[in-house]
N, C-alpha and C. Protein backbone atom coordinates (compact mmCIF):
# COMPACT_ATOMS: atom_id res chain seq x y z
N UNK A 1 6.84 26.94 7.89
CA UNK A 1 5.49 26.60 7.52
C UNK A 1 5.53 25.76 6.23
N UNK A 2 5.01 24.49 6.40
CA UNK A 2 4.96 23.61 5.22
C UNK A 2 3.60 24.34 4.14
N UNK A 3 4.19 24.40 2.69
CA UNK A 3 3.16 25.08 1.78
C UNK A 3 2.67 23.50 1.36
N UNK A 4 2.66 22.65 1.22
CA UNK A 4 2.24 21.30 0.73
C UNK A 4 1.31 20.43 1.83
N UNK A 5 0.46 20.52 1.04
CA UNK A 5 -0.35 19.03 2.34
C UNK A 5 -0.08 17.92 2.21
N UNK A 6 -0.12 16.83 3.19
CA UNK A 6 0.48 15.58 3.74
C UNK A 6 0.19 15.05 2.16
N UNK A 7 -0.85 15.34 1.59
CA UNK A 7 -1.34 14.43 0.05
C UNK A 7 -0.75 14.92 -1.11
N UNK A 8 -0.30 16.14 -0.57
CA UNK A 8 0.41 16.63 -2.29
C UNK A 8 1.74 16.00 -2.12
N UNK A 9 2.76 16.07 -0.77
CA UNK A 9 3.64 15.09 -0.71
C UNK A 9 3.54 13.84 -0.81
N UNK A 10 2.43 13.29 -0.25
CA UNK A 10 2.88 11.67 -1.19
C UNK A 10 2.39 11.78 -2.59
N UNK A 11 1.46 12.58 -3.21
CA UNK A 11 1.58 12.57 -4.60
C UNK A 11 3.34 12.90 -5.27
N UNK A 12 3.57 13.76 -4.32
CA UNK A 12 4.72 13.81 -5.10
C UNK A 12 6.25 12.75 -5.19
N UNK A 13 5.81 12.09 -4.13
CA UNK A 13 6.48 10.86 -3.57
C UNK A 13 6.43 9.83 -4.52
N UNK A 14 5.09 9.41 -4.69
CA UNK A 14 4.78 8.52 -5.28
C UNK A 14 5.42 8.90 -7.18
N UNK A 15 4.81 10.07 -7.55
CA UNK A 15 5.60 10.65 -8.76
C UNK A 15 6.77 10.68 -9.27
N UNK A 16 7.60 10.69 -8.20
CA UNK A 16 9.16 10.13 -8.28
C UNK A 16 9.06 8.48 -8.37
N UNK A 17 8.52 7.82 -7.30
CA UNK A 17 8.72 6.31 -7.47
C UNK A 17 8.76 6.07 -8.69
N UNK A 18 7.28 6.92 -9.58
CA UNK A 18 7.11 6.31 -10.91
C UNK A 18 7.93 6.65 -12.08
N UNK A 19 8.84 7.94 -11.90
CA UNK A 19 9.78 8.27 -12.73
C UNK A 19 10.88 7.48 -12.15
N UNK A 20 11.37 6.63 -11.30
CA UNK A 20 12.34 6.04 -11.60
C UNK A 20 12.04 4.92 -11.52
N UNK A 21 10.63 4.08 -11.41
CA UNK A 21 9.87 2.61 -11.82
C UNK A 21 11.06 1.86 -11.19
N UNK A 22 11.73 1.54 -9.90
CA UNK A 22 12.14 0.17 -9.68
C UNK A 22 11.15 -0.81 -9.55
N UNK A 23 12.54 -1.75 -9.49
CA UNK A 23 11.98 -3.14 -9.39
C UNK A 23 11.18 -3.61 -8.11
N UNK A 24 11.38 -3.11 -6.85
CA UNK A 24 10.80 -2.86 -5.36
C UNK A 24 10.64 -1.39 -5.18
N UNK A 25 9.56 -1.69 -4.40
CA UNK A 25 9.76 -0.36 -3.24
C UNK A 25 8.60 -0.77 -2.16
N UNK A 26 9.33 -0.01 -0.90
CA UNK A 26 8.88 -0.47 0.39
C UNK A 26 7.53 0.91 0.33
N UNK A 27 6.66 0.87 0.71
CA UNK A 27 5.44 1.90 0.83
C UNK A 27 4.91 1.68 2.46
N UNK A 28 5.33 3.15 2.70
CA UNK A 28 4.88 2.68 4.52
C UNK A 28 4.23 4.26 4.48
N UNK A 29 2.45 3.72 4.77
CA UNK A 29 1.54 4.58 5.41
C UNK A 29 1.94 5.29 3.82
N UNK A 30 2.09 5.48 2.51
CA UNK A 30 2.14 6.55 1.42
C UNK A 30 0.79 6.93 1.09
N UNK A 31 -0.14 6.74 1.13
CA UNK A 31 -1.38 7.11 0.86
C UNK A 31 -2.05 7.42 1.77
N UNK A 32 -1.86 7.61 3.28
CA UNK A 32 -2.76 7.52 4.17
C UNK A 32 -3.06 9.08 4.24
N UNK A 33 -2.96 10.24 3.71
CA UNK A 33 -3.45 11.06 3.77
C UNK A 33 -3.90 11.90 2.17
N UNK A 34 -4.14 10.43 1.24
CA UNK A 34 -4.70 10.64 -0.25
C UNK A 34 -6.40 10.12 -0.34
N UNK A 35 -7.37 10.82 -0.70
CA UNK A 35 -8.70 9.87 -1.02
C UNK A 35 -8.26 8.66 -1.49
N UNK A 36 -9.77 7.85 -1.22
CA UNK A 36 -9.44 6.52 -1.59
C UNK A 36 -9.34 6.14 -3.56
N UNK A 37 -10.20 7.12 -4.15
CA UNK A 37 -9.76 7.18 -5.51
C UNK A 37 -8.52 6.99 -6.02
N UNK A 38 -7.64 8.31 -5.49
CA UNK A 38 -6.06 8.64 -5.72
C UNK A 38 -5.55 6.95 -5.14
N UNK A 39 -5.91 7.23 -4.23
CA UNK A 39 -5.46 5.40 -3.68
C UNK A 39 -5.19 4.55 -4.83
N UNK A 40 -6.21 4.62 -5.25
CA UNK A 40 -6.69 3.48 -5.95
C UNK A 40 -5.44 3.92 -7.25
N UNK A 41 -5.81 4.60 -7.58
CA UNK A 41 -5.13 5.03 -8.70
C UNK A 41 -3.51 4.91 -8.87
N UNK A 42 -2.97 5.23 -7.63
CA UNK A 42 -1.72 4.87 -7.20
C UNK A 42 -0.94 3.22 -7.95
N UNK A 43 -1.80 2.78 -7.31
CA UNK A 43 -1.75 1.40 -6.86
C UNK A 43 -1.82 1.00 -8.08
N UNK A 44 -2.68 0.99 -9.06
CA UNK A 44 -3.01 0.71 -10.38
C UNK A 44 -1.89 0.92 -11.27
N UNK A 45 -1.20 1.74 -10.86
CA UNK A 45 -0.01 2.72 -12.03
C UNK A 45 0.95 2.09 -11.91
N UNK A 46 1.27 1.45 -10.38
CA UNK A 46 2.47 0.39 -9.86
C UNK A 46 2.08 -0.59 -10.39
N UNK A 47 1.10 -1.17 -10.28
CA UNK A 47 1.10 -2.55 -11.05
C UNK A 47 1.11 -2.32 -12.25
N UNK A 48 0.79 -1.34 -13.25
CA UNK A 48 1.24 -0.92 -14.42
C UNK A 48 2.84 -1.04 -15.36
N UNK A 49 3.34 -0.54 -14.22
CA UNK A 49 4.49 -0.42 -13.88
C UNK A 49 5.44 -1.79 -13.59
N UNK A 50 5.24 -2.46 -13.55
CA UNK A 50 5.50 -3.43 -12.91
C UNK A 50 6.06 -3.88 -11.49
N UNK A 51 5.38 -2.57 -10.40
CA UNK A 51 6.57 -2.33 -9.40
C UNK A 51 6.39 -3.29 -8.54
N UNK A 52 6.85 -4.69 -7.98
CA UNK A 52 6.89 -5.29 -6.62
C UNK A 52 6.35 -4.48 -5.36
N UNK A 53 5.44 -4.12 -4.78
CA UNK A 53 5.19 -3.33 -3.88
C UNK A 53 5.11 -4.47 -2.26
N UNK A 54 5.81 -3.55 -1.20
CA UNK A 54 6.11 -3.93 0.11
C UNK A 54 5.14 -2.96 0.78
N UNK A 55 4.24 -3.36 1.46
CA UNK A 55 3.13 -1.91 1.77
C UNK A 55 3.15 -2.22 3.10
N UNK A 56 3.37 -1.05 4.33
CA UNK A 56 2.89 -1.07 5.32
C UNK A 56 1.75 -0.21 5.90
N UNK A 57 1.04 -1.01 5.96
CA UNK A 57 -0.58 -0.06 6.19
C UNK A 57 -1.74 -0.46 7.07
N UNK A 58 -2.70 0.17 7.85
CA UNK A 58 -3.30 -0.34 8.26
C UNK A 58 -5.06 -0.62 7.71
N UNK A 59 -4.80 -0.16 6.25
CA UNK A 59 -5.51 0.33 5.52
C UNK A 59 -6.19 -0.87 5.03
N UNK A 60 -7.17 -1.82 5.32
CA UNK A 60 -7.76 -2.87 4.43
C UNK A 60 -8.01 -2.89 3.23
N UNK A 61 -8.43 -1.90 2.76
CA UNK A 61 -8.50 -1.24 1.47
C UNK A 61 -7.46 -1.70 -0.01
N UNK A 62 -6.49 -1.65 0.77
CA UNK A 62 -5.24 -1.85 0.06
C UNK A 62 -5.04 -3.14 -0.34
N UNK A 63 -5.82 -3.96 0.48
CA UNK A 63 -5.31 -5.37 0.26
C UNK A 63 -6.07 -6.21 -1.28
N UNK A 64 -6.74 -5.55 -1.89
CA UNK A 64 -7.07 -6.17 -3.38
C UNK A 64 -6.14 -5.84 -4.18
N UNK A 65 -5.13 -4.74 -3.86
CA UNK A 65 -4.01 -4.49 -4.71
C UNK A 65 -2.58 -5.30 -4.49
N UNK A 66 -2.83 -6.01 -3.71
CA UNK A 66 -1.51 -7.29 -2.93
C UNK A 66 -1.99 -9.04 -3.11
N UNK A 67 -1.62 -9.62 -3.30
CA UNK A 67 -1.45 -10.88 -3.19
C UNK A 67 -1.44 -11.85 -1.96
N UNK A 68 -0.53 -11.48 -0.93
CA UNK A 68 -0.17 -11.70 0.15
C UNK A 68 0.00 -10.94 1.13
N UNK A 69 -0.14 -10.83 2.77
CA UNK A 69 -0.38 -10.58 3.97
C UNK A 69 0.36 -10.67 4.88
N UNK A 70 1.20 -9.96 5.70
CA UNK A 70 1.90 -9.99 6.61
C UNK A 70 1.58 -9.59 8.13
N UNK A 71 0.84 -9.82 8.58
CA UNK A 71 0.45 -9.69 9.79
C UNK A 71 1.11 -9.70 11.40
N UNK A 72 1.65 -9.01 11.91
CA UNK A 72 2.23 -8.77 13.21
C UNK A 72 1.74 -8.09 14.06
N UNK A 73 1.56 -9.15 15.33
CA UNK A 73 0.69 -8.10 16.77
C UNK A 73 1.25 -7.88 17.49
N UNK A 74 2.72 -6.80 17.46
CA UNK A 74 3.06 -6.73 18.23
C UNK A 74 3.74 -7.21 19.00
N UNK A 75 3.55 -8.29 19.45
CA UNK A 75 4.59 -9.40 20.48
C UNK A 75 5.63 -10.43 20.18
N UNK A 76 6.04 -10.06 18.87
CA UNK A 76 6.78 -10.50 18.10
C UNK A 76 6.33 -12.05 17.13
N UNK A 77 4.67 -12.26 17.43
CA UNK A 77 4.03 -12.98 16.14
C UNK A 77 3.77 -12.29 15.20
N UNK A 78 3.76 -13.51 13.97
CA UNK A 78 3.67 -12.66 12.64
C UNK A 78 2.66 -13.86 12.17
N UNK A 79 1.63 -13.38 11.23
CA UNK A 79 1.28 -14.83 10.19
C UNK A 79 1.52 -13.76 9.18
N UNK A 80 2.12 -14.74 7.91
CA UNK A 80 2.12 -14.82 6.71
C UNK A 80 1.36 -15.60 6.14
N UNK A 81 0.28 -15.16 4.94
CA UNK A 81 -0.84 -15.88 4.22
C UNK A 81 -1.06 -14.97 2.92
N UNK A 82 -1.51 -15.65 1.92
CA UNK A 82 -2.18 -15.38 0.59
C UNK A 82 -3.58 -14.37 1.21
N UNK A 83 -3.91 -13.72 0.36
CA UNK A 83 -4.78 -12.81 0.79
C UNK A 83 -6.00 -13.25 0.09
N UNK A 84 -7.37 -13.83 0.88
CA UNK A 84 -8.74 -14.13 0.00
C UNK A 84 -9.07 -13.53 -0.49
N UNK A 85 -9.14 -12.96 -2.09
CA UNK A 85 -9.80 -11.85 -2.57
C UNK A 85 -11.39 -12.01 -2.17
N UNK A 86 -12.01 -13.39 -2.19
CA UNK A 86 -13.22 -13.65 -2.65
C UNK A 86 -14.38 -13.50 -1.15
N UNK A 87 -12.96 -13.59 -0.26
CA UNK A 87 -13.91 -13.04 1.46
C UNK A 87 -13.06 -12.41 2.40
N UNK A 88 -12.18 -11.21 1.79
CA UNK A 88 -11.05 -10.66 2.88
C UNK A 88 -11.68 -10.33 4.24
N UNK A 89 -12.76 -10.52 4.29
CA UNK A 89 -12.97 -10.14 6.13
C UNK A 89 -12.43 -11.23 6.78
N UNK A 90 -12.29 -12.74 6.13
CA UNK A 90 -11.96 -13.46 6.63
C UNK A 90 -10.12 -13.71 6.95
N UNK A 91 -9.60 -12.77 6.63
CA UNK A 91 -8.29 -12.51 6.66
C UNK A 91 -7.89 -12.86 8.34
N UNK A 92 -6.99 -13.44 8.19
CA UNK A 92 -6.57 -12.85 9.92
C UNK A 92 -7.65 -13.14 10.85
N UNK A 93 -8.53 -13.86 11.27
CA UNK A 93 -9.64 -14.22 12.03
C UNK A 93 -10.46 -12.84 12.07
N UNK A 94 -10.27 -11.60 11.37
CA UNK A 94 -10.89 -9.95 11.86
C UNK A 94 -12.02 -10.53 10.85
């Protein structure tokens, strides 16, 4: 029986990233079971930090904390693009 919920482990996940602050780290789905606050907050501490972040998510949310966009459907297309802060719906034709 796990005593930790899915959010106290990536808090605690993420808590390590920040005690050893590399230069990268790959983030796949780490927040998806944190409020969007903690989210936020996460994210803030890395760029604090100075951490390069690689995020895999399906989370739109996330994308004011990134620069750039990697997009793959599956069938082995990908677009790569700068991310519009100023109209992200327009991302990706969604």
């Amino acid at each position: 029986m796990d005593v930790l919920s899915g959010g106290e482990k990536q808090r605690i996940a993420m808590a390590r990233l920040f005690y050893h602050s590399p230069q990268f780290a790959i983030l796949d789905e780490c927040t998806s079971a944190v409020s969007a606050d903690v989210e936020d907050a996460i994210y803030r501490r890395c760029h604090e930090l100075a951490i390069t972040l690689f995020t895999v998510s399906h989370r739109k949310s996330l994308w004011k904390h990134h620069d750039f966009s990697l997009h793959m459907d599956g069938r082995g297309h990908y677009e790569f693009k700068r991310i519009n802060h100023d109209n992200p719906d327009e991302q990706f034709g969604s």
